[in-house]
PDB file of N, CA and C in Angstrom:
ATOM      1  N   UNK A   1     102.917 -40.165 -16.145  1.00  0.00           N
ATOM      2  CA  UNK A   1     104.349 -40.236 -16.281  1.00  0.00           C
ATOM      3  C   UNK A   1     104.672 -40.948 -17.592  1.00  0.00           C
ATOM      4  N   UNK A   2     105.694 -40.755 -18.573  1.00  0.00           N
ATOM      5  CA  UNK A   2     105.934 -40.873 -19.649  1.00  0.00           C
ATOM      6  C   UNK A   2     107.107 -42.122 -19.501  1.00  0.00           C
ATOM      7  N   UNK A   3     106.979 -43.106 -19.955  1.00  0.00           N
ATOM      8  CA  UNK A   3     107.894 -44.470 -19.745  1.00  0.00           C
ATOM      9  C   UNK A   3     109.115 -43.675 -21.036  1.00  0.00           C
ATOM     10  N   UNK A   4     110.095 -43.808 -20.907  1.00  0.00           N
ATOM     11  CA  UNK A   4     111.155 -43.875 -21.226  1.00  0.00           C
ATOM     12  C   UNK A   4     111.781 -45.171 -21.813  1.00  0.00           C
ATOM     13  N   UNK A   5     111.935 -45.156 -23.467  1.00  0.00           N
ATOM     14  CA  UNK A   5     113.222 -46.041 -23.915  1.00  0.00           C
ATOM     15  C   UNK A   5     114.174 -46.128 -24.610  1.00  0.00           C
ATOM     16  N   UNK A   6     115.225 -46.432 -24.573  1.00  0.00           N
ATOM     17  CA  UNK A   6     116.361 -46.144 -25.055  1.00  0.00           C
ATOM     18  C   UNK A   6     117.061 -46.913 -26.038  1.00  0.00           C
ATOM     19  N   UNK A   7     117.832 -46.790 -27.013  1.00  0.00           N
ATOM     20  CA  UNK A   7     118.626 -47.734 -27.762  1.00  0.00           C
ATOM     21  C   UNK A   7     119.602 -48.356 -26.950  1.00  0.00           C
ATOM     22  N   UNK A   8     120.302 -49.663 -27.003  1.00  0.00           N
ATOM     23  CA  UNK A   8     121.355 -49.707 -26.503  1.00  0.00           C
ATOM     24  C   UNK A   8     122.584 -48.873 -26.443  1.00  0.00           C
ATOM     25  N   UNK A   9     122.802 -48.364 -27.702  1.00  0.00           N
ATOM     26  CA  UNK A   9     124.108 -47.549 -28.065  1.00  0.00           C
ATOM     27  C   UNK A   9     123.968 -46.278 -27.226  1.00  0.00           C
ATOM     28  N   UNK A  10     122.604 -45.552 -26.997  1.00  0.00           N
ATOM     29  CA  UNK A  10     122.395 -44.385 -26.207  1.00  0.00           C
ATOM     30  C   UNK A  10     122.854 -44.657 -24.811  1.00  0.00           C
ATOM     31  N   UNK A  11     123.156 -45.759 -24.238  1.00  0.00           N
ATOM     32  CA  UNK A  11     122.858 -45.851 -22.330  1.00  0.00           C
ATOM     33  C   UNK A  11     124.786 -45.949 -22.313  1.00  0.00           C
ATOM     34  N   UNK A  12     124.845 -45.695 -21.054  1.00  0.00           N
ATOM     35  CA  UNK A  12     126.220 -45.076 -20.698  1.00  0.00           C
ATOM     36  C   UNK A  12     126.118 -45.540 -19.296  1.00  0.00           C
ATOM     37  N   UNK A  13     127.105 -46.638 -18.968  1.00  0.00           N
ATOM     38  CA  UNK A  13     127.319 -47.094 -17.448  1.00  0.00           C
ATOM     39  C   UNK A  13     127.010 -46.822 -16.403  1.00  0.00           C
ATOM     40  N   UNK A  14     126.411 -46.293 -15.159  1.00  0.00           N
ATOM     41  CA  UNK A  14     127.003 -45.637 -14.370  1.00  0.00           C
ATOM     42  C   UNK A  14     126.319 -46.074 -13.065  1.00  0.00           C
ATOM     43  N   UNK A  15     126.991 -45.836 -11.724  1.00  0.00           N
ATOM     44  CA  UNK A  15     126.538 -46.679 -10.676  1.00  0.00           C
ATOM     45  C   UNK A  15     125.450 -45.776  -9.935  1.00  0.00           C
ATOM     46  N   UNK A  16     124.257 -46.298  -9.056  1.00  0.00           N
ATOM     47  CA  UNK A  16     123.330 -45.900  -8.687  1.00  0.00           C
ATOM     48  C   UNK A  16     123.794 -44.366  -8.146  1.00  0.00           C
ATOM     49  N   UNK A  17     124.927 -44.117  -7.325  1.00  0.00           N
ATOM     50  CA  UNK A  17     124.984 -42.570  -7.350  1.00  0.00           C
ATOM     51  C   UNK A  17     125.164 -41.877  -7.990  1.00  0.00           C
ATOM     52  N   UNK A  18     125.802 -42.258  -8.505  1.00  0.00           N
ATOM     53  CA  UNK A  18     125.963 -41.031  -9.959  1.00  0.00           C
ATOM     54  C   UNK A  18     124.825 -41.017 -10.690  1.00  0.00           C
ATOM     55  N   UNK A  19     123.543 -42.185 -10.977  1.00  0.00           N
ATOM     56  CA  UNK A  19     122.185 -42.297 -11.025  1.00  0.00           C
ATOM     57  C   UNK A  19     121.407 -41.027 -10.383  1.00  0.00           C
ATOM     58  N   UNK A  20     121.886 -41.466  -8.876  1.00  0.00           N
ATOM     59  CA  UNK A  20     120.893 -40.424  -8.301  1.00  0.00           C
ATOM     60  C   UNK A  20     121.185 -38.731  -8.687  1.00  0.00           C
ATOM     61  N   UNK A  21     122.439 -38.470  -8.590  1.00  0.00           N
ATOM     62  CA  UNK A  21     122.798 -37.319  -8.852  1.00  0.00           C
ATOM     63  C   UNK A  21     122.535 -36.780 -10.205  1.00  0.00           C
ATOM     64  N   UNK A  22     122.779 -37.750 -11.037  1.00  0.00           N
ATOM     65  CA  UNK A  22     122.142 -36.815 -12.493  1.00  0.00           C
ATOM     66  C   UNK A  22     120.380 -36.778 -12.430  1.00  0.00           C
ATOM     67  N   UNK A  23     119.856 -37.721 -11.795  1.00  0.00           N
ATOM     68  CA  UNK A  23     118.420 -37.353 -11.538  1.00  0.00           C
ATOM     69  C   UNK A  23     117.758 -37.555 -13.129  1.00  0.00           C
ATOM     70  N   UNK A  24     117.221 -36.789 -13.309  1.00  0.00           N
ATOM     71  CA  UNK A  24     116.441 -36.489 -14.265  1.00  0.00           C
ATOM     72  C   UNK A  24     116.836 -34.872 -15.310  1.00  0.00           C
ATOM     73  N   UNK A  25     118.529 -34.723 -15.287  1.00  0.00           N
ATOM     74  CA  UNK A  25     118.951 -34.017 -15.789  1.00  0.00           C
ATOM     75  C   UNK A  25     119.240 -34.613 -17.602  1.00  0.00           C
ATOM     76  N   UNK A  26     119.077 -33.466 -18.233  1.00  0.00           N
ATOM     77  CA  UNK A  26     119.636 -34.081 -19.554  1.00  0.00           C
ATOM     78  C   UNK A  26     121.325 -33.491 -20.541  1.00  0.00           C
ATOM     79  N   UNK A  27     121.990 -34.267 -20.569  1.00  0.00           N
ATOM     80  CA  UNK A  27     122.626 -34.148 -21.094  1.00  0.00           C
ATOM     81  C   UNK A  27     122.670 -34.885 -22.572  1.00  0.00           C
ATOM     82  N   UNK A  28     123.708 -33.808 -23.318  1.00  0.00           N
ATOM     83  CA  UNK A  28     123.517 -34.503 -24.840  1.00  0.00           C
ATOM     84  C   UNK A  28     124.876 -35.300 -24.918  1.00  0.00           C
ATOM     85  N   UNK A  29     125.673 -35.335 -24.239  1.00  0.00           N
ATOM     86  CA  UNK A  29     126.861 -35.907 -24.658  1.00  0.00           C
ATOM     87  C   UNK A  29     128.199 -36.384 -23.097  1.00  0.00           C
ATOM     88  N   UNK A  30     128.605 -37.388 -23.667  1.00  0.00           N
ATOM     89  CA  UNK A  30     128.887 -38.133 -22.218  1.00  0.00           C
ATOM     90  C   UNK A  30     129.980 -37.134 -21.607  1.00  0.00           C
ATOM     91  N   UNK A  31     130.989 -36.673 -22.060  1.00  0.00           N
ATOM     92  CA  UNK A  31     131.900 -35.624 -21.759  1.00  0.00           C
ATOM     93  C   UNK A  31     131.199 -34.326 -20.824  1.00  0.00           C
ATOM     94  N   UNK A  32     130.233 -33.880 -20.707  1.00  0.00           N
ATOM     95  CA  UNK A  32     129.350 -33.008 -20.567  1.00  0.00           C
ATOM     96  C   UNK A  32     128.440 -33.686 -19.144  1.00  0.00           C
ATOM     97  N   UNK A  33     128.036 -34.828 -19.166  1.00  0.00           N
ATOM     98  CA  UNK A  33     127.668 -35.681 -17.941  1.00  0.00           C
ATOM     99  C   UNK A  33     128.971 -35.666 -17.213  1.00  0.00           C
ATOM    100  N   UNK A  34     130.145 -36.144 -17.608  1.00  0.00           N
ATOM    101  CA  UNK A  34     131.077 -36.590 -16.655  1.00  0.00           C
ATOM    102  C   UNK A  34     131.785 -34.812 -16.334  1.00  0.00           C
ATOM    103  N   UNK A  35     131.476 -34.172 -16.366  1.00  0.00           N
ATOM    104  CA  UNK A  35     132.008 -33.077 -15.436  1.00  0.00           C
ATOM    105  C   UNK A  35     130.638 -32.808 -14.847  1.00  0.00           C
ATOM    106  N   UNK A  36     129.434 -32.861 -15.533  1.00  0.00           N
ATOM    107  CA  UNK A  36     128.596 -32.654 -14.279  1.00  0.00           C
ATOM    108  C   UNK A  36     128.580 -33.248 -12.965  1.00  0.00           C
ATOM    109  N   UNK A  37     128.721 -34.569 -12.952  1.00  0.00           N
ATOM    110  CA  UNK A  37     129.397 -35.272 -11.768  1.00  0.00           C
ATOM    111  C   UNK A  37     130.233 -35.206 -11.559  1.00  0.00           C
ATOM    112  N   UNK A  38     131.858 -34.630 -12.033  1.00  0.00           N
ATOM    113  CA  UNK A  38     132.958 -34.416 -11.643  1.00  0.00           C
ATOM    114  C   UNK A  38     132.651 -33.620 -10.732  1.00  0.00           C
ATOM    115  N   UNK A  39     131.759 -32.412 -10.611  1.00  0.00           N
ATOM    116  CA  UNK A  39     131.692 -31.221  -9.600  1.00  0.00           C
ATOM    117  C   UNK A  39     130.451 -31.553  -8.342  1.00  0.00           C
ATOM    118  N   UNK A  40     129.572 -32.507  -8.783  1.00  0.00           N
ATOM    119  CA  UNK A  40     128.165 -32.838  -7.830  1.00  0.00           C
ATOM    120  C   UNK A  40     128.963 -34.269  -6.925  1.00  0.00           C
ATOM    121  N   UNK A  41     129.718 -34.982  -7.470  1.00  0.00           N
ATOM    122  CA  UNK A  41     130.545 -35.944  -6.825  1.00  0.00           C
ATOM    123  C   UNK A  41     131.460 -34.923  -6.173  1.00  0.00           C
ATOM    124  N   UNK A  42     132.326 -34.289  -5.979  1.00  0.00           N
ATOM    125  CA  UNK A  42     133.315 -33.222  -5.444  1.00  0.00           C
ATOM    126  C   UNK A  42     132.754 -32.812  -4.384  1.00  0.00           C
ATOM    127  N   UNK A  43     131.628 -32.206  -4.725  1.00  0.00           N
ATOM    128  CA  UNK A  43     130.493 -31.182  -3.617  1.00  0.00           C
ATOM    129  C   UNK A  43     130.404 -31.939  -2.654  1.00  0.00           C
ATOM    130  N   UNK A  44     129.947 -33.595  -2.782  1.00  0.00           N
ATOM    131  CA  UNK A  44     129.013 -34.667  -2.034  1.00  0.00           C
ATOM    132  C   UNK A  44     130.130 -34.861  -1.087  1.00  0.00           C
ATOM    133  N   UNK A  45     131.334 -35.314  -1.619  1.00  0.00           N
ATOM    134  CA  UNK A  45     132.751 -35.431  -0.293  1.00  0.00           C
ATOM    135  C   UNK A  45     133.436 -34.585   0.055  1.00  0.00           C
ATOM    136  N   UNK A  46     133.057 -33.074  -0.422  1.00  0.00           N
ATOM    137  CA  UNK A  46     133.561 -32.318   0.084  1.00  0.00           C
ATOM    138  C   UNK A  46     134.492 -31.856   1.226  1.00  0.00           C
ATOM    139  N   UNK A  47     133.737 -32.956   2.111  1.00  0.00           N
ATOM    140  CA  UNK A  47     134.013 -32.714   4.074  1.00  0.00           C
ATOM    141  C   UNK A  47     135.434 -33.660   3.383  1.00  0.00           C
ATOM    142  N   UNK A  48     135.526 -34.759   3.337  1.00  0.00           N
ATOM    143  CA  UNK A  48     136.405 -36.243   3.559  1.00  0.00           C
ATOM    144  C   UNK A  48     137.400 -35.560   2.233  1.00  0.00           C
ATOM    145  N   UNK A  49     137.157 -34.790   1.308  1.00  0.00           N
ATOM    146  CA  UNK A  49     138.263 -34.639   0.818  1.00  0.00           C
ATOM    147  C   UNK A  49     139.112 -32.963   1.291  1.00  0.00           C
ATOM    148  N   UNK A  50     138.670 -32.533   2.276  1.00  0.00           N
ATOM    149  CA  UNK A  50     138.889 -31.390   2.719  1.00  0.00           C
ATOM    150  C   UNK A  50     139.990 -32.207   4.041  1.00  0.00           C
ATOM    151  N   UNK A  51     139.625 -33.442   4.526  1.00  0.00           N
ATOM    152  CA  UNK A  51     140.227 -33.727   6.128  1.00  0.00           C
ATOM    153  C   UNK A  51     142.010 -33.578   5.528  1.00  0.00           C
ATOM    154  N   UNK A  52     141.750 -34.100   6.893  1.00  0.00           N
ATOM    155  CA  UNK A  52     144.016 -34.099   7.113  1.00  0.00           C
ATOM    156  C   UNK A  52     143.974 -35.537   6.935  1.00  0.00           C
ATOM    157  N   UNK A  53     145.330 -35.239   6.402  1.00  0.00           N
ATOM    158  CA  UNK A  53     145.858 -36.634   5.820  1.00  0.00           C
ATOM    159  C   UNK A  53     146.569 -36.497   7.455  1.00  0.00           C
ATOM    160  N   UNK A  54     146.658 -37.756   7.979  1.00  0.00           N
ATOM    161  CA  UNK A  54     147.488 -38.480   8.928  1.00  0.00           C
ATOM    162  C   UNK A  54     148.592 -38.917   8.665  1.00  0.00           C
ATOM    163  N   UNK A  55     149.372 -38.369   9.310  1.00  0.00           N
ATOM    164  CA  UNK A  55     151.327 -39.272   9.479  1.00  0.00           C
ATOM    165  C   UNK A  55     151.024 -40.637   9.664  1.00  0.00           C
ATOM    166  N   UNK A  56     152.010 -41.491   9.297  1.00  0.00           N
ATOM    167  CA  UNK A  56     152.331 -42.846   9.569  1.00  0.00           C
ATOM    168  C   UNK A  56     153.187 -42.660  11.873  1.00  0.00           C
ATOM    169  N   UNK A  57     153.520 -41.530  11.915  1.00  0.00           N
ATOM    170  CA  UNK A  57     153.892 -41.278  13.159  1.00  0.00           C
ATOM    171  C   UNK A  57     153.010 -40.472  13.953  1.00  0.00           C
ATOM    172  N   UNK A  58     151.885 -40.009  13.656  1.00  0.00           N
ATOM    173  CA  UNK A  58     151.017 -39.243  14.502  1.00  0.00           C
ATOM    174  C   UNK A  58     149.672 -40.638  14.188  1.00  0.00           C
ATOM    175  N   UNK A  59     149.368 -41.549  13.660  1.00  0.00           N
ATOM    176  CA  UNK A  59     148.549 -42.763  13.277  1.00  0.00           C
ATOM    177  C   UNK A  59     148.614 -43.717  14.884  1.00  0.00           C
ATOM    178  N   UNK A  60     150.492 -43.630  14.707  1.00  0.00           N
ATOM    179  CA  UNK A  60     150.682 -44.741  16.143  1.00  0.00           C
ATOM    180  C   UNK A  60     150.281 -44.048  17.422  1.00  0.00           C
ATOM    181  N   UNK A  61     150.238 -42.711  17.663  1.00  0.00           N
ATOM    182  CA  UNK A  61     149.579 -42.118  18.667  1.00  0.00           C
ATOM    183  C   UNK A  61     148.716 -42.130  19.126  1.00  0.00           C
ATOM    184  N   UNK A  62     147.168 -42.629  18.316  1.00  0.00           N
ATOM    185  CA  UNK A  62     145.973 -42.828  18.259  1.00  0.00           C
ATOM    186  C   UNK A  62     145.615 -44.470  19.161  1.00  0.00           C
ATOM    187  N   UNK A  63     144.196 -43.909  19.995  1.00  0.00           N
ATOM    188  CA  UNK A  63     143.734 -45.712  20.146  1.00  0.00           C
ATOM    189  C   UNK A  63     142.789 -46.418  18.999  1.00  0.00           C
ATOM    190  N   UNK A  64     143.126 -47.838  19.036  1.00  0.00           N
ATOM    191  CA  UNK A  64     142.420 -48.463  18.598  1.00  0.00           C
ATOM    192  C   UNK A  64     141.106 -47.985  17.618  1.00  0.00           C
ATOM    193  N   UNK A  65     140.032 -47.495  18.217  1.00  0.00           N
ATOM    194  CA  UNK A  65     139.034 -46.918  17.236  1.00  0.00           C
ATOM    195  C   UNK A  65     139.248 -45.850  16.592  1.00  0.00           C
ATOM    196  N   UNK A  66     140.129 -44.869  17.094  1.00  0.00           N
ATOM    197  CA  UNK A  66     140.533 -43.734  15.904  1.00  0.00           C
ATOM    198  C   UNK A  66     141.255 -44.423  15.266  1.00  0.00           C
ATOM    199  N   UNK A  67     142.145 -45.567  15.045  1.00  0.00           N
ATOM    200  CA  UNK A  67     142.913 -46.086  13.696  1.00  0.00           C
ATOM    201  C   UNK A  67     142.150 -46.565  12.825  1.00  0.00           C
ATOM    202  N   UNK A  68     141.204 -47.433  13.391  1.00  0.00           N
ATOM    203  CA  UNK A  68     140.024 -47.896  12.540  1.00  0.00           C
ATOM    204  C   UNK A  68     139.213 -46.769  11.761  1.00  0.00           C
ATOM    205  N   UNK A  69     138.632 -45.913  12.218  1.00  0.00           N
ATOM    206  CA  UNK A  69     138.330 -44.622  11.563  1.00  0.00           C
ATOM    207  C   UNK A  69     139.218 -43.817  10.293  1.00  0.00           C
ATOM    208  N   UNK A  70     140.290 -44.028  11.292  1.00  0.00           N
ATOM    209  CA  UNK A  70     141.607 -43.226  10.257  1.00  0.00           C
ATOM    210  C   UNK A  70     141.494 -44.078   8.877  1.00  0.00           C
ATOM    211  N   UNK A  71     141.586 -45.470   9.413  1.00  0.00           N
ATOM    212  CA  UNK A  71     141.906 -46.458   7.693  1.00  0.00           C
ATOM    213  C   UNK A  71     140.391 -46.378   6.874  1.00  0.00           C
ATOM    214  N   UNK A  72     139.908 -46.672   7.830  1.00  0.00           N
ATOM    215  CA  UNK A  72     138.322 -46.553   7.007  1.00  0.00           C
ATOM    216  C   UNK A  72     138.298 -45.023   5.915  1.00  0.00           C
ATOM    217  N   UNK A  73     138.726 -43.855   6.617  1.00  0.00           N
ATOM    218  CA  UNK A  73     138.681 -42.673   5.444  1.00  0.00           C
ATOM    219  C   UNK A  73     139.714 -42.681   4.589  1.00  0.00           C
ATOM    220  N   UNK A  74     141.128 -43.488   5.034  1.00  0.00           N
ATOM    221  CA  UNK A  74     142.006 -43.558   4.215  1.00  0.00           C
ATOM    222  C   UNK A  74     141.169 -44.336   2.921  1.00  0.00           C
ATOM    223  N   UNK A  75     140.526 -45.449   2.862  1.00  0.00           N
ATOM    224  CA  UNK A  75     140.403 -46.281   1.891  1.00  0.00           C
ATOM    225  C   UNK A  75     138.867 -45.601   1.348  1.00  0.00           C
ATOM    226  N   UNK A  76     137.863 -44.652   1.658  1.00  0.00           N
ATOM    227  CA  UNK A  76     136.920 -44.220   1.256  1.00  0.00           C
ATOM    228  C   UNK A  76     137.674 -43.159   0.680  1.00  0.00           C
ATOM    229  N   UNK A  77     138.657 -42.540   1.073  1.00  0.00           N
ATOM    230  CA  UNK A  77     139.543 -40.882  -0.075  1.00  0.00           C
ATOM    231  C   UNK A  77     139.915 -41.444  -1.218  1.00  0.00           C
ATOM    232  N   UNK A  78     141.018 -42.734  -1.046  1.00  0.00           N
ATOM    233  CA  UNK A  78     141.403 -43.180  -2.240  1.00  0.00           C
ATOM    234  C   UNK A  78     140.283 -43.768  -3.159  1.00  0.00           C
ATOM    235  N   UNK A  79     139.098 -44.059  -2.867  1.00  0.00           N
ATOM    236  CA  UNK A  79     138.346 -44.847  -3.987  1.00  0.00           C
ATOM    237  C   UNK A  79     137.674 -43.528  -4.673  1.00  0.00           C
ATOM    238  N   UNK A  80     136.972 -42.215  -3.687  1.00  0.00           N
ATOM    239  CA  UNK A  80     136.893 -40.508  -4.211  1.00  0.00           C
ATOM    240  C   UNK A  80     137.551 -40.368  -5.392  1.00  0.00           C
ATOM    241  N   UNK A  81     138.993 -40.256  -4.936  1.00  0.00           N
ATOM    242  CA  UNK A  81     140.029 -39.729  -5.899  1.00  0.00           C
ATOM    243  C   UNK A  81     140.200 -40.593  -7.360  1.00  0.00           C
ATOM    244  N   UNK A  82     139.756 -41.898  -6.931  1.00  0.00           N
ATOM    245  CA  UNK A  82     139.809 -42.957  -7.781  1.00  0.00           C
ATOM    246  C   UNK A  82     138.853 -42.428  -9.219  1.00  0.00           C
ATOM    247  N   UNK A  83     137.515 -42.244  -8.622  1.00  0.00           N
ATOM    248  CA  UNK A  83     136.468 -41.896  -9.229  1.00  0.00           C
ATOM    249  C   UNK A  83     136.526 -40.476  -9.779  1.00  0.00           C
ATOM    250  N   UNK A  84     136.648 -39.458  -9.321  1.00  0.00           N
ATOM    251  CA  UNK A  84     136.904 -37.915  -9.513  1.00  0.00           C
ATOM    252  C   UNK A  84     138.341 -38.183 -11.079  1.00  0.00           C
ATOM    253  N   UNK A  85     139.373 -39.251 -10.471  1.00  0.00           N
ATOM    254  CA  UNK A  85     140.474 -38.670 -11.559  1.00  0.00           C
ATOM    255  C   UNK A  85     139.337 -39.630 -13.076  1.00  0.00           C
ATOM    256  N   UNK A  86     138.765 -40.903 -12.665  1.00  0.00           N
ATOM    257  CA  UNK A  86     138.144 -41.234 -14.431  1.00  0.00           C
ATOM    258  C   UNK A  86     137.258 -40.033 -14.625  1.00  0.00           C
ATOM    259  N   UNK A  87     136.068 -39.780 -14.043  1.00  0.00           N
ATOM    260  CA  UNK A  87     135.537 -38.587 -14.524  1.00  0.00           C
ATOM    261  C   UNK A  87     135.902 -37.644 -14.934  1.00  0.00           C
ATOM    262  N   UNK A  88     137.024 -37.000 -14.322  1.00  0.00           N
ATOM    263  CA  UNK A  88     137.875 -35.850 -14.798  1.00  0.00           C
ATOM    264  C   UNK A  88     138.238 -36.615 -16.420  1.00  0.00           C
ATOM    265  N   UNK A  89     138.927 -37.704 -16.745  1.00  0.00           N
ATOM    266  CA  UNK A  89     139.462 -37.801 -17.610  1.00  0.00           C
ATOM    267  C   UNK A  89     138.560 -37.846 -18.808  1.00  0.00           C
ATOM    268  N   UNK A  90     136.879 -38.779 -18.410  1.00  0.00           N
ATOM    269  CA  UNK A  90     135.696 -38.581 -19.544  1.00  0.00           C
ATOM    270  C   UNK A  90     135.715 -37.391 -19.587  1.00  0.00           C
ATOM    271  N   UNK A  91     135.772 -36.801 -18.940  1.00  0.00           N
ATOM    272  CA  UNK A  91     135.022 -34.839 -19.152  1.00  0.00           C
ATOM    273  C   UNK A  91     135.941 -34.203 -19.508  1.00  0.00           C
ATOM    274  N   UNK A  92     137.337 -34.455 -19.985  1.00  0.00           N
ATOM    275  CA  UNK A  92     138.121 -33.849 -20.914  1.00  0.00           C
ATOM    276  C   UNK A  92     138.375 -34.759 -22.175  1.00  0.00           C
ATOM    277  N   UNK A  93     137.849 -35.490 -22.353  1.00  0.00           N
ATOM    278  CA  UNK A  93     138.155 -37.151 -24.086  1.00  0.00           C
ATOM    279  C   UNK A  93     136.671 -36.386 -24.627  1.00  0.00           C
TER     280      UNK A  93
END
């Protein structure tokens, strides 16, 4: 196996999943990475960004552990969307 090293100026942020997902792919330019993960991040939540958004009046209908569930995907969609809109924005700059 061939050790790998890099300049500082070459390395580009990114958190262990987006690690795993580019793998051992090469890209030449960061714009070009960040839509590759714009679409392999997309794929991965596919399910959770496909669900139903819940009413604030169909929420109070629910017991106890489906609210907990409900907020738990509420706050895992918004951090998705969080991530999907910077990537989107590297992969068009």
């Amino acid at each position: 196996m061939i050790k790998r090293s890099y300049a500082n100026c070459e390395l580009v942020p990114a958190c262990s999943e987006c690690n795993l997902l580019l793998g051992s792919k090469l890209f030449t330019t960061v714009p070009t990475r960040a839509a590759y993960l714009l679409g392999a991040v997309s794929q991965r939540y596919i399910k959770l960004l496909r669900s139903p958004v819940w009413d604030d009046e169909d929420f109070d209908d629910v017991g106890e552990a489906m609210k907990l569930y409900i907020l738990s995907q509420r706050v895992a969609l918004k951090e998705i969307h969080r991530r999907l809109g910077h990537l989107e924005i590297v992969a068009t700059s």
